[in-house]
PDB file of N, CA and C in Angstrom:
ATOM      1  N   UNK A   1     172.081  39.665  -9.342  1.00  0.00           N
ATOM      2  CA  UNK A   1     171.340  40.670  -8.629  1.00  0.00           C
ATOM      3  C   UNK A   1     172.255  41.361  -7.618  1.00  0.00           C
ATOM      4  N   UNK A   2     172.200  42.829  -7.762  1.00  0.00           N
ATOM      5  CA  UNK A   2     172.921  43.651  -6.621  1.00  0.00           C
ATOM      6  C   UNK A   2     172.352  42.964  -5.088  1.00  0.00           C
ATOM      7  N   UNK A   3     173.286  42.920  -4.248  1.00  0.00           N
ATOM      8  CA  UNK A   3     173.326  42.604  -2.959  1.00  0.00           C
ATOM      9  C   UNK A   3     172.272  43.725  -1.886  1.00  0.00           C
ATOM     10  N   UNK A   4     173.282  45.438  -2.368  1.00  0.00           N
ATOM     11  CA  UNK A   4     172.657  46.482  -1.890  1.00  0.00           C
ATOM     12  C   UNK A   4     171.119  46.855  -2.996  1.00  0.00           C
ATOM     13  N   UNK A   5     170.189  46.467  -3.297  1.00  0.00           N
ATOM     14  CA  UNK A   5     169.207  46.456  -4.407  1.00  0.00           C
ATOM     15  C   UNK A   5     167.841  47.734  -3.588  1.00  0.00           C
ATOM     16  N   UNK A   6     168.400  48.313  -2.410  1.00  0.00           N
ATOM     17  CA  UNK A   6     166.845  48.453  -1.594  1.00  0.00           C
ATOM     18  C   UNK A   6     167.524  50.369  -1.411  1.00  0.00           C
ATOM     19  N   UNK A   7     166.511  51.578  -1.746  1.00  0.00           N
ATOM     20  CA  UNK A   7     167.330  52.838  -1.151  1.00  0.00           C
ATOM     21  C   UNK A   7     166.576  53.407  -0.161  1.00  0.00           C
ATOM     22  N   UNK A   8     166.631  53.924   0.870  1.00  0.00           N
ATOM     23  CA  UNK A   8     166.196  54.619   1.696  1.00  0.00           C
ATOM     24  C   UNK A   8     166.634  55.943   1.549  1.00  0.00           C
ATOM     25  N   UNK A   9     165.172  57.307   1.501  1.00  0.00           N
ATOM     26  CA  UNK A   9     165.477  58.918   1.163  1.00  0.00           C
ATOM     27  C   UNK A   9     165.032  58.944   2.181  1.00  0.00           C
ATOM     28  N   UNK A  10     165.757  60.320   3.054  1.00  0.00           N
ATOM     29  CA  UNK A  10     164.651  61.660   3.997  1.00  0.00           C
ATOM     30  C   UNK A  10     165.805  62.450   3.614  1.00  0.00           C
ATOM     31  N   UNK A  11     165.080  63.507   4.328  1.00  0.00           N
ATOM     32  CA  UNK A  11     165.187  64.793   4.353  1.00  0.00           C
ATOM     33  C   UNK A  11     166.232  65.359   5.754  1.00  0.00           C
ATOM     34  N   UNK A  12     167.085  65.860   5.873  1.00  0.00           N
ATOM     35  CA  UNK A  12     167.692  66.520   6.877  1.00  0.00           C
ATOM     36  C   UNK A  12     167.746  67.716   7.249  1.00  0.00           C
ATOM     37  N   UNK A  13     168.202  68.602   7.597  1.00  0.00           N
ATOM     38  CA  UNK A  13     168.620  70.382   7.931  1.00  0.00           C
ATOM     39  C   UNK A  13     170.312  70.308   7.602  1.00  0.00           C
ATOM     40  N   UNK A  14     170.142  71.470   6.670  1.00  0.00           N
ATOM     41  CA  UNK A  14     171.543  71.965   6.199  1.00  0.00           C
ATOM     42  C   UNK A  14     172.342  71.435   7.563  1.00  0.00           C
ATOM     43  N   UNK A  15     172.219  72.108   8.539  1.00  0.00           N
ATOM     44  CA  UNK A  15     172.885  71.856   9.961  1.00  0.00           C
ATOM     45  C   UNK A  15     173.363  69.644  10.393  1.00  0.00           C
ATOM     46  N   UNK A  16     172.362  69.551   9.993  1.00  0.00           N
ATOM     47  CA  UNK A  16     172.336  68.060  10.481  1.00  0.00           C
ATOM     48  C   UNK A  16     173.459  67.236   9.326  1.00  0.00           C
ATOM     49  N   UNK A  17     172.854  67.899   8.029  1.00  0.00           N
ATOM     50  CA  UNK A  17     173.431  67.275   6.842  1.00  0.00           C
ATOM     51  C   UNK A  17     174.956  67.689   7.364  1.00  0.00           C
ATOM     52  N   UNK A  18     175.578  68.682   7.122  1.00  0.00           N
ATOM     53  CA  UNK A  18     176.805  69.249   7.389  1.00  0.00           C
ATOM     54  C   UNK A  18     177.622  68.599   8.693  1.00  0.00           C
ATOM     55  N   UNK A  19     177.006  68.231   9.326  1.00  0.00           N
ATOM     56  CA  UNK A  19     177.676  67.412  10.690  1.00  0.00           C
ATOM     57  C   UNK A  19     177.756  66.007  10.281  1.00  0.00           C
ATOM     58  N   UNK A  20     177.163  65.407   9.744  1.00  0.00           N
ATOM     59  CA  UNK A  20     176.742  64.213   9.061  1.00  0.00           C
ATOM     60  C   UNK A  20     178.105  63.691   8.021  1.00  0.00           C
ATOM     61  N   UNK A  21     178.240  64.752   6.922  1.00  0.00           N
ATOM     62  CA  UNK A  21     178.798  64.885   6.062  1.00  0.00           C
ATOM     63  C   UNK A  21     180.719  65.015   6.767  1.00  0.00           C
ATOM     64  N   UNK A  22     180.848  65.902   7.762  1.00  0.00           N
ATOM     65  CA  UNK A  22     181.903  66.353   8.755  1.00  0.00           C
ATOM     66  C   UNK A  22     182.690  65.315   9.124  1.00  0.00           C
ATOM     67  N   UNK A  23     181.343  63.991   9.678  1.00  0.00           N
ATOM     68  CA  UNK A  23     181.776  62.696  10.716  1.00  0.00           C
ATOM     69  C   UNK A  23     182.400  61.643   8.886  1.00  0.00           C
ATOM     70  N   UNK A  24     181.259  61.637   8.453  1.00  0.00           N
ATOM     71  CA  UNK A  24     181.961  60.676   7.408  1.00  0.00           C
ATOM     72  C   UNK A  24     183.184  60.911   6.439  1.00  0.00           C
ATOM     73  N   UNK A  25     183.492  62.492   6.395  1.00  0.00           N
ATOM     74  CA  UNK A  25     185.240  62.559   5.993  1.00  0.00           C
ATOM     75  C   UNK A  25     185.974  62.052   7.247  1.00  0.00           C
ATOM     76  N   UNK A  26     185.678  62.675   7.992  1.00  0.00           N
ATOM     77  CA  UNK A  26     186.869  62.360   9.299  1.00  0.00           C
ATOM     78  C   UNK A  26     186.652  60.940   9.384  1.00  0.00           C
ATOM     79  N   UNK A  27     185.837  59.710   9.545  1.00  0.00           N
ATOM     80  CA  UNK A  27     186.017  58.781   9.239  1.00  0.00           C
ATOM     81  C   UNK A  27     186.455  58.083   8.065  1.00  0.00           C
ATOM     82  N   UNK A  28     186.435  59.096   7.057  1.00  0.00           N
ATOM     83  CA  UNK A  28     187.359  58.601   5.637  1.00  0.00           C
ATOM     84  C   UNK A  28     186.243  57.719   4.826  1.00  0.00           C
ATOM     85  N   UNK A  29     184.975  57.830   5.277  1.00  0.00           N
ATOM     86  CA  UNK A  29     184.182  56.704   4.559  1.00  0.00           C
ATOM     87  C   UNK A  29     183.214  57.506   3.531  1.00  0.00           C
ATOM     88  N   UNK A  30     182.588  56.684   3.023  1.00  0.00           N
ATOM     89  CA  UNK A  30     181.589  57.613   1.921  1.00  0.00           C
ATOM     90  C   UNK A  30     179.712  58.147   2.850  1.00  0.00           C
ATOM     91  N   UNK A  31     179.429  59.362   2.421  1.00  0.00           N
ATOM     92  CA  UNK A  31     178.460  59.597   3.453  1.00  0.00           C
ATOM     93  C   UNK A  31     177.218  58.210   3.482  1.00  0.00           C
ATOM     94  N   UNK A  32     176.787  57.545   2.679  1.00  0.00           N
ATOM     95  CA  UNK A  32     176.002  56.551   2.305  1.00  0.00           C
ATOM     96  C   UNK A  32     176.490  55.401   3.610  1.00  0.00           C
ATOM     97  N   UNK A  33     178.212  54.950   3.640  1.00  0.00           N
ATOM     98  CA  UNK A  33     178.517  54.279   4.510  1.00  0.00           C
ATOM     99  C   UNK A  33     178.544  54.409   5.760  1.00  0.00           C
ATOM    100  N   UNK A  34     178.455  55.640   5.847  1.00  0.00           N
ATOM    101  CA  UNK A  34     178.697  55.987   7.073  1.00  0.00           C
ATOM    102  C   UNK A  34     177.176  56.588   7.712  1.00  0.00           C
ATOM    103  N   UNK A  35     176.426  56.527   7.089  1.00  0.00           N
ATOM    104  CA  UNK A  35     175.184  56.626   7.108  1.00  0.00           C
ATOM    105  C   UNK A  35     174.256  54.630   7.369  1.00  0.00           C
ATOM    106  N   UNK A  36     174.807  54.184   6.656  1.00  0.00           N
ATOM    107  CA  UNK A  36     174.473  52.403   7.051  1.00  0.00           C
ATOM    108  C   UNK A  36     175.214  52.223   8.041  1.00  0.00           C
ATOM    109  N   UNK A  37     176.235  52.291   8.623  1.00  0.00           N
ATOM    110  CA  UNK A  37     176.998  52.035   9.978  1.00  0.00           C
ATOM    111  C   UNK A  37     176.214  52.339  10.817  1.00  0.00           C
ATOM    112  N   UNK A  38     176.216  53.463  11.034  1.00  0.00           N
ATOM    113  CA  UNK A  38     175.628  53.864  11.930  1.00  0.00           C
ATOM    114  C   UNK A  38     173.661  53.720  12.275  1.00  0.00           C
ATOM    115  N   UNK A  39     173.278  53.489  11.366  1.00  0.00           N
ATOM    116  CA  UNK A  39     171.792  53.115  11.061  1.00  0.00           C
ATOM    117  C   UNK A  39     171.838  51.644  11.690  1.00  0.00           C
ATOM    118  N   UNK A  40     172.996  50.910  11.641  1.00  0.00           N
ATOM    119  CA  UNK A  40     172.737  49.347  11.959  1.00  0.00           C
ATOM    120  C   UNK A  40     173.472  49.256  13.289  1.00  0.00           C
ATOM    121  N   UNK A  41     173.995  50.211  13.366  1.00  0.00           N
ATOM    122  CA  UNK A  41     174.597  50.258  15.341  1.00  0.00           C
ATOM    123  C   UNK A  41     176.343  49.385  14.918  1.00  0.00           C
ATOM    124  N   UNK A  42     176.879  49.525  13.835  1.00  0.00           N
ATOM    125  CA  UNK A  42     178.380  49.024  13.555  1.00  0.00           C
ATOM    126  C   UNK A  42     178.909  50.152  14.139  1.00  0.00           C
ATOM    127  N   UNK A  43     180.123  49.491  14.439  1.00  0.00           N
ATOM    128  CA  UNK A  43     181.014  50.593  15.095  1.00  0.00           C
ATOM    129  C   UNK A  43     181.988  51.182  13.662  1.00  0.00           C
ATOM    130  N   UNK A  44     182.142  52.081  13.523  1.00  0.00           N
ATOM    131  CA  UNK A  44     183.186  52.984  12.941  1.00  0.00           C
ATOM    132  C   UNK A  44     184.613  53.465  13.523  1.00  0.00           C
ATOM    133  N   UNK A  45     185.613  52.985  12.839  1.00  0.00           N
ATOM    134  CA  UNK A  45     186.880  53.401  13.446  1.00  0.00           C
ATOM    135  C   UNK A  45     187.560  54.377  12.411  1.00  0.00           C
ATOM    136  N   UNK A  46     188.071  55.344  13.823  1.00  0.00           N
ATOM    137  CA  UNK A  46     188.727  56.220  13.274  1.00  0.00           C
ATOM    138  C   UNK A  46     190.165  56.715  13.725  1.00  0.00           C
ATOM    139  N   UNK A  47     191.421  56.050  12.861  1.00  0.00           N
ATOM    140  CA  UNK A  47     192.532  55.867  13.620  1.00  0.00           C
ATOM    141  C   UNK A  47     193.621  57.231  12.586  1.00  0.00           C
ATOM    142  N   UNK A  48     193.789  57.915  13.457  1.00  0.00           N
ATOM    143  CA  UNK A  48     194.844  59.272  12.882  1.00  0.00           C
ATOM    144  C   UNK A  48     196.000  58.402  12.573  1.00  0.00           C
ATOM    145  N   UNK A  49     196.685  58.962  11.449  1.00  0.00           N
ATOM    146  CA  UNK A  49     197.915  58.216  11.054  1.00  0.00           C
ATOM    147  C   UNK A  49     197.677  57.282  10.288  1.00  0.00           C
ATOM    148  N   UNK A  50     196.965  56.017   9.973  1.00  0.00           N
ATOM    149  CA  UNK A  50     196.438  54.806   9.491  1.00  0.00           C
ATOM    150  C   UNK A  50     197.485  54.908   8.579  1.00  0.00           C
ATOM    151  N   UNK A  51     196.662  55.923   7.047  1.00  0.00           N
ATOM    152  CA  UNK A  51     197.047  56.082   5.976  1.00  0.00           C
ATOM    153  C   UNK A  51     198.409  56.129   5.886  1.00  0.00           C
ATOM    154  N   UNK A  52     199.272  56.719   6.324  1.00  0.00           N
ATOM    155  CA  UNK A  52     200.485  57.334   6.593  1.00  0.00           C
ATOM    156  C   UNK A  52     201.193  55.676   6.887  1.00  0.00           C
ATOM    157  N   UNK A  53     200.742  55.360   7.541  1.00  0.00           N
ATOM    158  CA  UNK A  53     201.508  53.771   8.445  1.00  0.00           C
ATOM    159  C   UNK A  53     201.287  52.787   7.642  1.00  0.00           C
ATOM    160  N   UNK A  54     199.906  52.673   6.347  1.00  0.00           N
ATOM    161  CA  UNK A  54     199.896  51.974   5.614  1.00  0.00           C
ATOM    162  C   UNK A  54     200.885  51.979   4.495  1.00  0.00           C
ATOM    163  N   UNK A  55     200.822  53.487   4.231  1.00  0.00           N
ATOM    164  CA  UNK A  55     201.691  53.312   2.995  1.00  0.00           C
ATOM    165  C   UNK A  55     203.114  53.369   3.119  1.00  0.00           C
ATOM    166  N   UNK A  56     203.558  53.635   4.259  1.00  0.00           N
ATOM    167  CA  UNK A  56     204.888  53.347   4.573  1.00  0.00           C
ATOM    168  C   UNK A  56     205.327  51.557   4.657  1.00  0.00           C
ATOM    169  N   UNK A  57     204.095  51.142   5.659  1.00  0.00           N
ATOM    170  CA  UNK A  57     204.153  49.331   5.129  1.00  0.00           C
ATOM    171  C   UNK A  57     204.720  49.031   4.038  1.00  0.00           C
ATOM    172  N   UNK A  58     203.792  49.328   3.360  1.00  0.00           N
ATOM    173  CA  UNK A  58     203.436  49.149   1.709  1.00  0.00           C
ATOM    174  C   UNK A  58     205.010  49.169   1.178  1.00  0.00           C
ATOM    175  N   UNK A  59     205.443  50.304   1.348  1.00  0.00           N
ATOM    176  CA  UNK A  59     206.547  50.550   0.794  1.00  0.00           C
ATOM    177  C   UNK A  59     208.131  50.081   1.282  1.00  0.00           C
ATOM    178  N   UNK A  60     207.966  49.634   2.628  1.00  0.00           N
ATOM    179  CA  UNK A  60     209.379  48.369   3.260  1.00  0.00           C
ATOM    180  C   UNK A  60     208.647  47.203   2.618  1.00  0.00           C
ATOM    181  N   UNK A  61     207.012  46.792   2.180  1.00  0.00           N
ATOM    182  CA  UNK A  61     207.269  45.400   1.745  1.00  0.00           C
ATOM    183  C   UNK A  61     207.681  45.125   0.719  1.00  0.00           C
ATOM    184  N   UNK A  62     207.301  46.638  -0.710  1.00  0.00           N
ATOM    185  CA  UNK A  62     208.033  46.507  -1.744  1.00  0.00           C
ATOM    186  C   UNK A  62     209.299  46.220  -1.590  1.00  0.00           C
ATOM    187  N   UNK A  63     210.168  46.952  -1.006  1.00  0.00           N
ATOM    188  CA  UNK A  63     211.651  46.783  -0.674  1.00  0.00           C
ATOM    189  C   UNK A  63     211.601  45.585  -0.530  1.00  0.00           C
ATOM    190  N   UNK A  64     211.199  45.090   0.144  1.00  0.00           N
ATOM    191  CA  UNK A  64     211.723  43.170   0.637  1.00  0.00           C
ATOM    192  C   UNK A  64     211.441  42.601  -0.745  1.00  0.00           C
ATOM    193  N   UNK A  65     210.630  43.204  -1.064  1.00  0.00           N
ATOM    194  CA  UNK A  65     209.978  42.498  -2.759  1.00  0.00           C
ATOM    195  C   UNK A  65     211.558  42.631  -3.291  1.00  0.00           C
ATOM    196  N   UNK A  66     211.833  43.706  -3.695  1.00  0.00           N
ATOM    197  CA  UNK A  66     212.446  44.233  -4.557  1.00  0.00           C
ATOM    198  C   UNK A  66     213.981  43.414  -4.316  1.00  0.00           C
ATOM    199  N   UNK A  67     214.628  43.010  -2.979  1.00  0.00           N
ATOM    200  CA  UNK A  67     215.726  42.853  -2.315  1.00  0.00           C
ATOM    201  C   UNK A  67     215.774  41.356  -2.946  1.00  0.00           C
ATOM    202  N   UNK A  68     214.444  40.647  -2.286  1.00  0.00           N
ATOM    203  CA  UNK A  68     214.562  38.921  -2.785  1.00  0.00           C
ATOM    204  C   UNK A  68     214.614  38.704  -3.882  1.00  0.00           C
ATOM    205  N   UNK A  69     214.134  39.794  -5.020  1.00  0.00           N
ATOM    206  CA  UNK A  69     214.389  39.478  -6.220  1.00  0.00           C
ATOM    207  C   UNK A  69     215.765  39.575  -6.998  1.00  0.00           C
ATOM    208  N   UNK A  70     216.542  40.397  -6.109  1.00  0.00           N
ATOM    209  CA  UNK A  70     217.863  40.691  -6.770  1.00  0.00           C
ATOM    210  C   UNK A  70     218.683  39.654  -6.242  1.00  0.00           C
ATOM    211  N   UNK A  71     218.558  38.881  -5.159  1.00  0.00           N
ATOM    212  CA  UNK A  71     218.903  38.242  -4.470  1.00  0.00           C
ATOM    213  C   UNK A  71     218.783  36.691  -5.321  1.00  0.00           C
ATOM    214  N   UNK A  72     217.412  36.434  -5.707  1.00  0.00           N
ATOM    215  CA  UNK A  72     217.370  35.399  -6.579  1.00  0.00           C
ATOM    216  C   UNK A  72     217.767  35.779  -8.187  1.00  0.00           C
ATOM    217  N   UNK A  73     218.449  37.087  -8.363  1.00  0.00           N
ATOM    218  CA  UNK A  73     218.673  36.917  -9.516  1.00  0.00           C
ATOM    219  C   UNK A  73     220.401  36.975  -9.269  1.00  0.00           C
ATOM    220  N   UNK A  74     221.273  36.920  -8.416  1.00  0.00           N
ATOM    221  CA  UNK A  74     222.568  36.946  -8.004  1.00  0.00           C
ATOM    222  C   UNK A  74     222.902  38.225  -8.101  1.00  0.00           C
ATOM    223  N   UNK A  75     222.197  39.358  -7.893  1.00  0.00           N
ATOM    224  CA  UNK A  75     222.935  40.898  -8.053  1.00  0.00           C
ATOM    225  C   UNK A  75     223.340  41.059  -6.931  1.00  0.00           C
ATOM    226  N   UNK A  76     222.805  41.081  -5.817  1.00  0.00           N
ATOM    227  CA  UNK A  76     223.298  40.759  -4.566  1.00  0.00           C
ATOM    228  C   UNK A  76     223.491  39.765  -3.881  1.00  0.00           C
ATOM    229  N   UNK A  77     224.400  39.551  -2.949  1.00  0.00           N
ATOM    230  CA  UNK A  77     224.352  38.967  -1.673  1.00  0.00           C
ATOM    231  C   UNK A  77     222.899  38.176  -0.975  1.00  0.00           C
ATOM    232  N   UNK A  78     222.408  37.369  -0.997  1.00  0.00           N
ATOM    233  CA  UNK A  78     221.575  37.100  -0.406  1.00  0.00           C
ATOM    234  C   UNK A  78     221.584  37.285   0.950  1.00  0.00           C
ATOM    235  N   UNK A  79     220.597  37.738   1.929  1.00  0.00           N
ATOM    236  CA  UNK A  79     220.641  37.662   2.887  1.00  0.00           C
ATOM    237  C   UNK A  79     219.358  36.979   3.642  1.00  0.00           C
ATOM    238  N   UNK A  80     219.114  36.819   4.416  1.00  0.00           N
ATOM    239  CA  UNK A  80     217.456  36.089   5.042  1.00  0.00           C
ATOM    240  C   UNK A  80     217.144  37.117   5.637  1.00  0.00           C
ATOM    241  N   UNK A  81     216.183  37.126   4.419  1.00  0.00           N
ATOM    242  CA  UNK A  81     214.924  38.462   5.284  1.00  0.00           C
ATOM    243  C   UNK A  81     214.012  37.807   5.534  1.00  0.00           C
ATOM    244  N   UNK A  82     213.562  36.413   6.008  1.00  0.00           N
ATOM    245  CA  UNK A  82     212.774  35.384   6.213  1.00  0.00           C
ATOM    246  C   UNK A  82     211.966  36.295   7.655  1.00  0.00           C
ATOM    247  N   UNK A  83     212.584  36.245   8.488  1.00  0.00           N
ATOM    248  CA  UNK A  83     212.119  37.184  10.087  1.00  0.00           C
ATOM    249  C   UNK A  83     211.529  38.210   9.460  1.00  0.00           C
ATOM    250  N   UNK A  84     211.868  39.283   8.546  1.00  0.00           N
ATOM    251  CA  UNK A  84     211.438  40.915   8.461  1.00  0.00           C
ATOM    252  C   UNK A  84     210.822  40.320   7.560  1.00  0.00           C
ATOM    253  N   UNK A  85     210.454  39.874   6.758  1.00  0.00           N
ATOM    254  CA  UNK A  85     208.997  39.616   5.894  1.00  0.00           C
ATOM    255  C   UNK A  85     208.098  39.003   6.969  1.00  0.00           C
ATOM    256  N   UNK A  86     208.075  38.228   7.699  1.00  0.00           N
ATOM    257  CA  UNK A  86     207.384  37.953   8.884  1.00  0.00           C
ATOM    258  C   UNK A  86     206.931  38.807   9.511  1.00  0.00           C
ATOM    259  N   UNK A  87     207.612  39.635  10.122  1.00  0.00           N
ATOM    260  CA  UNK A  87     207.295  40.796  11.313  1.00  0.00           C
ATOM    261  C   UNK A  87     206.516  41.553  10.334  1.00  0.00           C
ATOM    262  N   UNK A  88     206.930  41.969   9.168  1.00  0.00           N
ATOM    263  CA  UNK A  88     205.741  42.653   8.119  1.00  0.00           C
ATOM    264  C   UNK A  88     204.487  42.298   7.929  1.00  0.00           C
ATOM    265  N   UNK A  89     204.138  41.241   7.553  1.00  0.00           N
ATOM    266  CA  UNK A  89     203.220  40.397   7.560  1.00  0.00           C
ATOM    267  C   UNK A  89     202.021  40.616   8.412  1.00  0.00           C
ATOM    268  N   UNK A  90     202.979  40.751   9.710  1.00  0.00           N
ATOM    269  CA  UNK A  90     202.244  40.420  10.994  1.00  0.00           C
ATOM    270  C   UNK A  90     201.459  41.684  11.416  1.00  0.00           C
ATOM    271  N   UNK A  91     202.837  42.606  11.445  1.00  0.00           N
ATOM    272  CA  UNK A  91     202.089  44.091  11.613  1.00  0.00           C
ATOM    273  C   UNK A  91     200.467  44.502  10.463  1.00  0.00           C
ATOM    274  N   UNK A  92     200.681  44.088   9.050  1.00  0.00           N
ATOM    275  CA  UNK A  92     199.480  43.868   8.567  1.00  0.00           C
ATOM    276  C   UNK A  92     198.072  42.800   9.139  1.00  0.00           C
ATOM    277  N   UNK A  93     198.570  41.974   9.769  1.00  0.00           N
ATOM    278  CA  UNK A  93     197.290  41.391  10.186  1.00  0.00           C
ATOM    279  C   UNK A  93     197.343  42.425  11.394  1.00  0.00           C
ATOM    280  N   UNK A  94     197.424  43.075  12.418  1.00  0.00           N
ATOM    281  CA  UNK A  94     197.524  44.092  13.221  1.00  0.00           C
ATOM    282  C   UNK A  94     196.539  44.537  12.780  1.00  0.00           C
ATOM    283  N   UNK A  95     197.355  45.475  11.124  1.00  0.00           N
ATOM    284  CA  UNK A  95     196.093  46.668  11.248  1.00  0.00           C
ATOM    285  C   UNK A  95     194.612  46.052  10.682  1.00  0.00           C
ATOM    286  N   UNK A  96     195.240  45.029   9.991  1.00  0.00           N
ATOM    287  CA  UNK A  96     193.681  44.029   9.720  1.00  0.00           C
ATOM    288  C   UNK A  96     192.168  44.049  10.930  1.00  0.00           C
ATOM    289  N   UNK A  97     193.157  43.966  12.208  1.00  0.00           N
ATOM    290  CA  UNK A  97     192.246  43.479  13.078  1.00  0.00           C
ATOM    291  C   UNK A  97     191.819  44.912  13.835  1.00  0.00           C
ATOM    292  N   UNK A  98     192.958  46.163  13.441  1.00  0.00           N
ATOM    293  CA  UNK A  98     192.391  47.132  14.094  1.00  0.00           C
ATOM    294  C   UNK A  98     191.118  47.725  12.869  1.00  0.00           C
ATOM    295  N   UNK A  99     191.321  47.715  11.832  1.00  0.00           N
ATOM    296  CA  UNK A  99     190.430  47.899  10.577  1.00  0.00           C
ATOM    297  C   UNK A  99     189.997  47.281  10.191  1.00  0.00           C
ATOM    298  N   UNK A 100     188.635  46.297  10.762  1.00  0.00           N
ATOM    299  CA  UNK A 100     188.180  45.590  10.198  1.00  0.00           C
ATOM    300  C   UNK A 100     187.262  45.578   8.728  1.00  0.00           C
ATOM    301  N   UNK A 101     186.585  46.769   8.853  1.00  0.00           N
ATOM    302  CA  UNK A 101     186.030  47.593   7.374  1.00  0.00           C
ATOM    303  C   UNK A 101     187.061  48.512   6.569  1.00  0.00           C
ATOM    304  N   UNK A 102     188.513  48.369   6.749  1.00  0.00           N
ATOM    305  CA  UNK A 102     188.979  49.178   6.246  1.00  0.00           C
ATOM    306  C   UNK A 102     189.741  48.393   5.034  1.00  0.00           C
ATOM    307  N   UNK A 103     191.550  47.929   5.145  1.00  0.00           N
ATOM    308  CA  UNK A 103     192.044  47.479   4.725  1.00  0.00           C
ATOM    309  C   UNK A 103     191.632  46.321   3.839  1.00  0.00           C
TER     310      UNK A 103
END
């Protein structure tokens, strides 16, 4: 059985809808979600940059991916990226805790 199983309809004003619709892009969420957030008094975060800072993450952790593997395959030099996979890590639980509905 679906969890969400129950729908609630009304009716709005073009005006209301459109402001409505405004807040839940700029929060990046879907209007439905951002419509239950706010119906249940959750807070909504909305952090400029996020996206941008995620996928740059994303992409030094591939690198570390990519480094330890050449590393365990003898193409390179090994070096200990033991610390910078750490500090990576960490900065992700960061944005974990700044995005709790997000990430």
């Amino acid at each position: 059985m679906r969890k969400n199983n129950k729908q609630i309809n009304f009716i709005v004003s073009e005006k209301d809808y459109n402001y409505v619709k405004r807040q839940s892009e700029k929060a990046n969420i879907t209007l439905t979600d951002y419509l239950k957030y706010s119906a249940l008094n959750k807070n909504i975060y909305v952090i400029d940059g996020l996206d941008d800072a995620t996928r740059e993450l994303a992409k030094i952790g591939n690198n570390l991916n990519q480094l330890t593997r050449l590393c365990h395959q003898d193409v390179i030099t090994c070096l200990d990226l033991s610390e910078i996979r750490e500090q990576v890590k960490h900065i992700w639980q960061l944005l974990n805790l700044l995005t709790p509905n997000q990430l």
